[in-house]
PDB file of N, CA and C in Angstrom:
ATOM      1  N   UNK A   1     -19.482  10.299   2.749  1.00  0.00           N
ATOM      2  CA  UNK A   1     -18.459  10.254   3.752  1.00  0.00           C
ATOM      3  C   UNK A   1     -17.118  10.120   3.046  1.00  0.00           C
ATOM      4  N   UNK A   2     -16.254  11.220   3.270  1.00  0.00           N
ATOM      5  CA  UNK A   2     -14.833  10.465   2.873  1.00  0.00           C
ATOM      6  C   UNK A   2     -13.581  10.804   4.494  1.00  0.00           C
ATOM      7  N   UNK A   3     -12.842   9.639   4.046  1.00  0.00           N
ATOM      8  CA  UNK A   3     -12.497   9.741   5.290  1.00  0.00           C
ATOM      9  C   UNK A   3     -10.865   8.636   4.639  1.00  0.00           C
ATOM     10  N   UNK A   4      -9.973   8.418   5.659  1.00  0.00           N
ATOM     11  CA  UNK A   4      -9.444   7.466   5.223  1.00  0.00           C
ATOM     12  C   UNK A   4      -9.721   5.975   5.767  1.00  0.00           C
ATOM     13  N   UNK A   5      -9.083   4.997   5.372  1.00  0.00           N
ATOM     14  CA  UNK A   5      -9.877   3.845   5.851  1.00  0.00           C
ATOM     15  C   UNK A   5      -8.511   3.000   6.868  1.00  0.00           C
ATOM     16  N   UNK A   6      -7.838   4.019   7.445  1.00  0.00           N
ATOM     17  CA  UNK A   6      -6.535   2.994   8.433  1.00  0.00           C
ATOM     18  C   UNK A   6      -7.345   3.525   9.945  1.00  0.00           C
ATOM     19  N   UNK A   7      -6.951   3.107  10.976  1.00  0.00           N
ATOM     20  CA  UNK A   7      -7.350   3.473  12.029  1.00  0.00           C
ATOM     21  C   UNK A   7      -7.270   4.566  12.160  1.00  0.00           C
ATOM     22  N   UNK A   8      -5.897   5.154  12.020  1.00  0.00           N
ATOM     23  CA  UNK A   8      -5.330   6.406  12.563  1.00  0.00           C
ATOM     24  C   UNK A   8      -5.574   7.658  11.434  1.00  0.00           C
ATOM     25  N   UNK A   9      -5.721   9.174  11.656  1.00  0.00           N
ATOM     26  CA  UNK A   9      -5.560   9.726  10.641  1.00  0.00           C
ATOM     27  C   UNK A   9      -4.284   9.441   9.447  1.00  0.00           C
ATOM     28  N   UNK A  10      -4.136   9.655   8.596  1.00  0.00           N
ATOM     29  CA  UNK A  10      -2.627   9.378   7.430  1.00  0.00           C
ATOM     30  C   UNK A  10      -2.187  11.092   7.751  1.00  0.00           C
ATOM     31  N   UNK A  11      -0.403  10.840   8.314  1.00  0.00           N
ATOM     32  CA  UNK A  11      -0.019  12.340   8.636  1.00  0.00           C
ATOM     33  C   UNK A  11       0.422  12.864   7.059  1.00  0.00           C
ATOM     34  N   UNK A  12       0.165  12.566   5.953  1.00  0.00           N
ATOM     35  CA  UNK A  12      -0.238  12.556   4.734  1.00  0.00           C
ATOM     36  C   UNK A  12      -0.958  14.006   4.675  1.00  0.00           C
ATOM     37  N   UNK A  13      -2.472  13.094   5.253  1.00  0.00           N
ATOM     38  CA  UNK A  13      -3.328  14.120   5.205  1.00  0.00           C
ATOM     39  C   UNK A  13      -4.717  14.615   6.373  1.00  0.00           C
ATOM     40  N   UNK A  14      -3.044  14.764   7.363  1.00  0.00           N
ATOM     41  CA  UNK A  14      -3.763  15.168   8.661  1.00  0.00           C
ATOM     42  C   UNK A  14      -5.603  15.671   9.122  1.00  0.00           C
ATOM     43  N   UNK A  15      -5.597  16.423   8.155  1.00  0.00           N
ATOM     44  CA  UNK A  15      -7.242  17.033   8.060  1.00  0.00           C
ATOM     45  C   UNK A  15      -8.357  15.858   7.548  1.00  0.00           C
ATOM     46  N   UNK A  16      -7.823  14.822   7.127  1.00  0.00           N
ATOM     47  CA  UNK A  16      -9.179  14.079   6.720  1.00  0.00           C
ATOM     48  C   UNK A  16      -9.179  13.087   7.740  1.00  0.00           C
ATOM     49  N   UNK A  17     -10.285  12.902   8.671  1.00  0.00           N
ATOM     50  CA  UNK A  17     -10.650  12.190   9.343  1.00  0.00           C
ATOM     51  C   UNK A  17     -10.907  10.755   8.836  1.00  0.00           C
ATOM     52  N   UNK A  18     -10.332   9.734  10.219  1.00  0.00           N
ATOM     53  CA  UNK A  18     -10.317   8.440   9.569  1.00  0.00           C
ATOM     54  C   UNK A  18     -12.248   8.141   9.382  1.00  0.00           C
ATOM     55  N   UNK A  19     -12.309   6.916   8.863  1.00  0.00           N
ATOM     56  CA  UNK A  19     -13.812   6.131   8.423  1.00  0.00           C
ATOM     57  C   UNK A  19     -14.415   6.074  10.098  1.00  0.00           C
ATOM     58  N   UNK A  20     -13.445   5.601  11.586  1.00  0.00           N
ATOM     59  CA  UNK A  20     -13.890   5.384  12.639  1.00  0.00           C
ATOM     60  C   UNK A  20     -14.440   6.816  13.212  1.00  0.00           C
ATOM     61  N   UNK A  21     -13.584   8.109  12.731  1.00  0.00           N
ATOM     62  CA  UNK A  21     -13.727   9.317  13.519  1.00  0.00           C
ATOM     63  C   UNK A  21     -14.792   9.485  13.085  1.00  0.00           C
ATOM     64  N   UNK A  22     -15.429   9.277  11.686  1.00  0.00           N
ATOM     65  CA  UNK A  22     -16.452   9.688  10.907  1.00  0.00           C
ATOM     66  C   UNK A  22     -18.034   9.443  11.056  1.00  0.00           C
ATOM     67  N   UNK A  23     -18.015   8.515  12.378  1.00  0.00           N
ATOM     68  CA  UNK A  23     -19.264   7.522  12.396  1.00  0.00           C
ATOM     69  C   UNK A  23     -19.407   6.118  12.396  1.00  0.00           C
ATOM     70  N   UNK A  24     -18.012   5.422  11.938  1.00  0.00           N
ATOM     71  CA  UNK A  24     -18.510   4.263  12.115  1.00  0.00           C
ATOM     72  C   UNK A  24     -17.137   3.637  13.131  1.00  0.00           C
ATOM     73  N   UNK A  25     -17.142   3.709  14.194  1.00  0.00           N
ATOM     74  CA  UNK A  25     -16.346   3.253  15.506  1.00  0.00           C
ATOM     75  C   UNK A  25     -16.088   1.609  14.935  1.00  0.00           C
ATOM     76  N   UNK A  26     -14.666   1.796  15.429  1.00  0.00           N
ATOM     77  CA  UNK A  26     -13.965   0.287  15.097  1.00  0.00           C
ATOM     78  C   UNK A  26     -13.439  -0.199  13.858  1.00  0.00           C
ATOM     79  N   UNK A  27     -14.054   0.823  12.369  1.00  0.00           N
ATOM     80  CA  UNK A  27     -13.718   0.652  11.197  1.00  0.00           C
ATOM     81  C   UNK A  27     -12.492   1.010  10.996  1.00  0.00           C
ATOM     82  N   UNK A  28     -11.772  -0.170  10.299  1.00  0.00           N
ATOM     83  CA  UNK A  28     -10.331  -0.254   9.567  1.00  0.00           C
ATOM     84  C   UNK A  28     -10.533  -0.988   8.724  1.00  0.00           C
ATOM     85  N   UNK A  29      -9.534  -0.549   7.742  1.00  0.00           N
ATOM     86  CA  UNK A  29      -9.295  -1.501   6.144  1.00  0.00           C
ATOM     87  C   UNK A  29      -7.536  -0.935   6.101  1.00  0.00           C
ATOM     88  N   UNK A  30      -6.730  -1.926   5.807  1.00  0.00           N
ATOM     89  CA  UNK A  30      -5.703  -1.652   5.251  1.00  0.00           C
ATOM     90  C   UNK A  30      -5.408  -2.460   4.059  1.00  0.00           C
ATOM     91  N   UNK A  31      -4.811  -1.395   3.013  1.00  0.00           N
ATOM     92  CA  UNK A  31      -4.807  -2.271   2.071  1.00  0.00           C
ATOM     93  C   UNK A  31      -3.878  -2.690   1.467  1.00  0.00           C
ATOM     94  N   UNK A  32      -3.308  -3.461   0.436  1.00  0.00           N
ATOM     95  CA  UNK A  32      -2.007  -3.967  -0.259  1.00  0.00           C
ATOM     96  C   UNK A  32      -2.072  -3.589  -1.754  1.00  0.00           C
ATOM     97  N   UNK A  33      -1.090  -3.896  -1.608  1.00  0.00           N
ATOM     98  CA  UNK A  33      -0.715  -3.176  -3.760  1.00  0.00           C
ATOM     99  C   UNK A  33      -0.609  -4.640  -3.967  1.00  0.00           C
ATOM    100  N   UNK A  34      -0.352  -4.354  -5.185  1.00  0.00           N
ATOM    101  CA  UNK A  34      -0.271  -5.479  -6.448  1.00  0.00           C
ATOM    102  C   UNK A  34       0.267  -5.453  -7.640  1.00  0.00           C
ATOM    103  N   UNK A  35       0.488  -5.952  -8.323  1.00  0.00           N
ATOM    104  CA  UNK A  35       1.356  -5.784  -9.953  1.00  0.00           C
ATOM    105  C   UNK A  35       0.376  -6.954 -10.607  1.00  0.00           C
ATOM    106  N   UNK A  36      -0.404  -6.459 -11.670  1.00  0.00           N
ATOM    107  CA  UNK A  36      -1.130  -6.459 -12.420  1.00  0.00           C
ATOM    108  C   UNK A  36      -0.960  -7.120 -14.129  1.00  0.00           C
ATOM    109  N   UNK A  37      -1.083  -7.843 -14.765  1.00  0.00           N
ATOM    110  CA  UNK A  37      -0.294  -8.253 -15.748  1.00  0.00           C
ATOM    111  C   UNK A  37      -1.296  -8.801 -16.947  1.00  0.00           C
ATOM    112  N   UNK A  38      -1.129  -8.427 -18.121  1.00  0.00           N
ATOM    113  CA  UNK A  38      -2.025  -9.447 -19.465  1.00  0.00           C
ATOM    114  C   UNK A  38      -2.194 -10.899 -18.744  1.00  0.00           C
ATOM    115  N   UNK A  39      -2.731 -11.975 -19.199  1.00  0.00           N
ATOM    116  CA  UNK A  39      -2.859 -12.892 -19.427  1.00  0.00           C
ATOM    117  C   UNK A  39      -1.587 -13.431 -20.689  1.00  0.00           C
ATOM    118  N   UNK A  40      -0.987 -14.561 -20.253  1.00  0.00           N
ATOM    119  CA  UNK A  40      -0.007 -14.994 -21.610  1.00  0.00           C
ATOM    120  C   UNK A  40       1.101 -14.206 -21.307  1.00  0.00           C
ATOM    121  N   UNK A  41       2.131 -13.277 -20.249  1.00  0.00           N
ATOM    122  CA  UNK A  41       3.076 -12.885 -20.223  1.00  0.00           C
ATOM    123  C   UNK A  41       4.037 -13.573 -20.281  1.00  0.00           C
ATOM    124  N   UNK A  42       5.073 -13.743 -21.225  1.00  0.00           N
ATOM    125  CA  UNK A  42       6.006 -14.872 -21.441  1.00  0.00           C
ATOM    126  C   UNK A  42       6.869 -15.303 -20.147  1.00  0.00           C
ATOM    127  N   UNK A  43       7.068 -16.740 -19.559  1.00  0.00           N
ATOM    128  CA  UNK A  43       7.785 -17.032 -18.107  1.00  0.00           C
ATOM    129  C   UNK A  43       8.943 -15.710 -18.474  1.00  0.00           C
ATOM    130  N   UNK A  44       9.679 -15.891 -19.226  1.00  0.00           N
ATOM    131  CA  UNK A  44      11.039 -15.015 -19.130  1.00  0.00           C
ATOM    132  C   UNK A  44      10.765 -13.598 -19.142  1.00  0.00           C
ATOM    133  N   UNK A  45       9.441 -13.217 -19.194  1.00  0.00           N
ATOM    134  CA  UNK A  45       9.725 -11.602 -18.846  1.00  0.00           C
ATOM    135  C   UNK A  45       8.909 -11.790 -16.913  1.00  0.00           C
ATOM    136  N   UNK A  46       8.123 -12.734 -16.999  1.00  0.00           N
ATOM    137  CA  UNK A  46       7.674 -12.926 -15.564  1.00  0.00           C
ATOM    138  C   UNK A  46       8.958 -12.868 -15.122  1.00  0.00           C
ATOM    139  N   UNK A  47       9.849 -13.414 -14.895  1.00  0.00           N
ATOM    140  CA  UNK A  47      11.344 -13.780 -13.979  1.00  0.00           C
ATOM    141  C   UNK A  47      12.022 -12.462 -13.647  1.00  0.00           C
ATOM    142  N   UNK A  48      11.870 -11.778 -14.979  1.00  0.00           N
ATOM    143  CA  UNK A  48      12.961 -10.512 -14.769  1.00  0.00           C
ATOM    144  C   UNK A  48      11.898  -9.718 -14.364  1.00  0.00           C
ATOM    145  N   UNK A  49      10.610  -9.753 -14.256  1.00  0.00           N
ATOM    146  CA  UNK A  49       9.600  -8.781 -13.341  1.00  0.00           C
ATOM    147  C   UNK A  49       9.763  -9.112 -12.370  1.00  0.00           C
ATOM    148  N   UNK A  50      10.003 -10.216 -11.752  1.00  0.00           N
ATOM    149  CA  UNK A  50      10.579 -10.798  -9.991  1.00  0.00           C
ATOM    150  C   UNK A  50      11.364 -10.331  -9.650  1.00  0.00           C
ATOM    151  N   UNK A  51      12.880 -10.887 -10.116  1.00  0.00           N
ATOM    152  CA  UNK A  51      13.805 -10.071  -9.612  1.00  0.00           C
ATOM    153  C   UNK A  51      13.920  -8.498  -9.768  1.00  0.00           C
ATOM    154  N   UNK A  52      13.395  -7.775 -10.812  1.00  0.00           N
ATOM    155  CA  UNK A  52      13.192  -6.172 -10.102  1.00  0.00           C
ATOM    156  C   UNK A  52      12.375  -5.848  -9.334  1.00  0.00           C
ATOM    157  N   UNK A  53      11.327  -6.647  -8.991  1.00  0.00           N
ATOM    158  CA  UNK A  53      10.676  -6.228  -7.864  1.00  0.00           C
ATOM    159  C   UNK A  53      11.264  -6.322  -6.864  1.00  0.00           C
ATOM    160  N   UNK A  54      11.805  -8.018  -6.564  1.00  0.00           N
ATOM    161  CA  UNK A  54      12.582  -8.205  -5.827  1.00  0.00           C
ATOM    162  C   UNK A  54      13.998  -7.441  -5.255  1.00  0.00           C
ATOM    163  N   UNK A  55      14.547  -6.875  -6.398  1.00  0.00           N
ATOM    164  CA  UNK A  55      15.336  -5.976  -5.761  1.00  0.00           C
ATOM    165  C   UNK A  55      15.039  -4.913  -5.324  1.00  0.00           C
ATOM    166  N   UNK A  56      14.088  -4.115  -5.958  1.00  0.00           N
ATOM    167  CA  UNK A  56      13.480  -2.683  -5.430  1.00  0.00           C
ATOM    168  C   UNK A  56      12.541  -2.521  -4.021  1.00  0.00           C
ATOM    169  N   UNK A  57      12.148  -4.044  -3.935  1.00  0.00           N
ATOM    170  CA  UNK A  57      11.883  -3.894  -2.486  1.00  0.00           C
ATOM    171  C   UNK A  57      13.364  -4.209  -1.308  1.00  0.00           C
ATOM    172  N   UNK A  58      14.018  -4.478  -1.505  1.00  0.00           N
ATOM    173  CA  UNK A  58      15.221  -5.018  -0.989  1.00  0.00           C
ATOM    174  C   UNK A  58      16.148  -3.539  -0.805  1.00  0.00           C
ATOM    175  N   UNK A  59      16.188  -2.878  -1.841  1.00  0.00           N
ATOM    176  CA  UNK A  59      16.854  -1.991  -2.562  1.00  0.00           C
ATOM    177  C   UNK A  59      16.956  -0.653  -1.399  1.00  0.00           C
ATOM    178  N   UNK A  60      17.954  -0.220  -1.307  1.00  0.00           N
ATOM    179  CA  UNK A  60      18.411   1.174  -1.018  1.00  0.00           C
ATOM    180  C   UNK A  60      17.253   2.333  -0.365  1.00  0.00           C
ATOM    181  N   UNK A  61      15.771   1.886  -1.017  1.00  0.00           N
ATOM    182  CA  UNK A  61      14.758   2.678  -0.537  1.00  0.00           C
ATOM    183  C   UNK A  61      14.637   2.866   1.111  1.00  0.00           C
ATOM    184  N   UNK A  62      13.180   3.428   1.087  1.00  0.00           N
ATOM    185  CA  UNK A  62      12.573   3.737   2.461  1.00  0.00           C
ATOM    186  C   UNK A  62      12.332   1.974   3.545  1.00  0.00           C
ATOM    187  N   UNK A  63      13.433   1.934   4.687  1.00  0.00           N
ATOM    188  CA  UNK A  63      13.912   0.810   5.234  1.00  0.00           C
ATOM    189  C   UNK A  63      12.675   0.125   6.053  1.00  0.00           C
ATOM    190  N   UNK A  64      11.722   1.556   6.296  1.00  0.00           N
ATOM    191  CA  UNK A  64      10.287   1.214   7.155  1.00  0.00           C
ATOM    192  C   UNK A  64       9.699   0.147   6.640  1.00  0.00           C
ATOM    193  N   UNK A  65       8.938  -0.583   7.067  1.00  0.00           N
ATOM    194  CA  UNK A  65       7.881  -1.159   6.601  1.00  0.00           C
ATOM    195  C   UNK A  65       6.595  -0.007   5.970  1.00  0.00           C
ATOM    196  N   UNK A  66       6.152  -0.457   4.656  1.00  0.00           N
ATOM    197  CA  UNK A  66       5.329   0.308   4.357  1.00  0.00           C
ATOM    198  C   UNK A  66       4.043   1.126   5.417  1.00  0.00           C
ATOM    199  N   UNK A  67       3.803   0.578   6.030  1.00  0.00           N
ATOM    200  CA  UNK A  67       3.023   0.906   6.815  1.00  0.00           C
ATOM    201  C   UNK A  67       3.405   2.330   7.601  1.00  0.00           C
ATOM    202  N   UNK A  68       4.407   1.656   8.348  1.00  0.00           N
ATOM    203  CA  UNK A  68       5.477   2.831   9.283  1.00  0.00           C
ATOM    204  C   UNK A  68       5.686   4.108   8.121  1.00  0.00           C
ATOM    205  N   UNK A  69       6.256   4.104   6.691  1.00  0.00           N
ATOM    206  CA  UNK A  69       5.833   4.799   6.525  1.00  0.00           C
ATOM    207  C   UNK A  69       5.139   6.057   5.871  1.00  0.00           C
ATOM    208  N   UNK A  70       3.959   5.792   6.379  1.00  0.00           N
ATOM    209  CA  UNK A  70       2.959   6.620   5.694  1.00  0.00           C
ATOM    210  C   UNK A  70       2.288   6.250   4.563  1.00  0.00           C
ATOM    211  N   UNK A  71       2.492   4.892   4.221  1.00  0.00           N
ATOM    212  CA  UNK A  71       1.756   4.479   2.701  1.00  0.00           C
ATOM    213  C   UNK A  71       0.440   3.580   2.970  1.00  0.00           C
TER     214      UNK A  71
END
């Protein structure tokens, strides 16, 4: 089965039917990202990985909530 796993089709990729259209009624998964890191990353490069995250989510980009859109 592939399918996507949000309720709705992704207008992404209109043609692939969600996991619910597919057979299994009521199925959703949405999922979240993450930033990923060694073990032992020195505090001072942790900090300045915050604040650019922090700004790039803040930042000039797409104003939607990820969700809204399309991710």
């Amino acid at each position: 089965m592939l399918g996507v796993t949000s309720a709705k089709r992704s207008k992404f990729l209109p043609e692939l039917p969600s996991i619910a259209e597919s057979g299994m009624p009521g199925y959703e998964f949405d999922s979240w990202l993450g930033l990923l890191g060694p073990v032992g990353i020195p505090v001072p490069t942790l900090e300045r990985i915050n604040v650019a995250v922090g700004t790039l989510l803040q930042g000039p980009g797409d104003p939607r909530p990820a969700g809204e859109a399309g991710h």
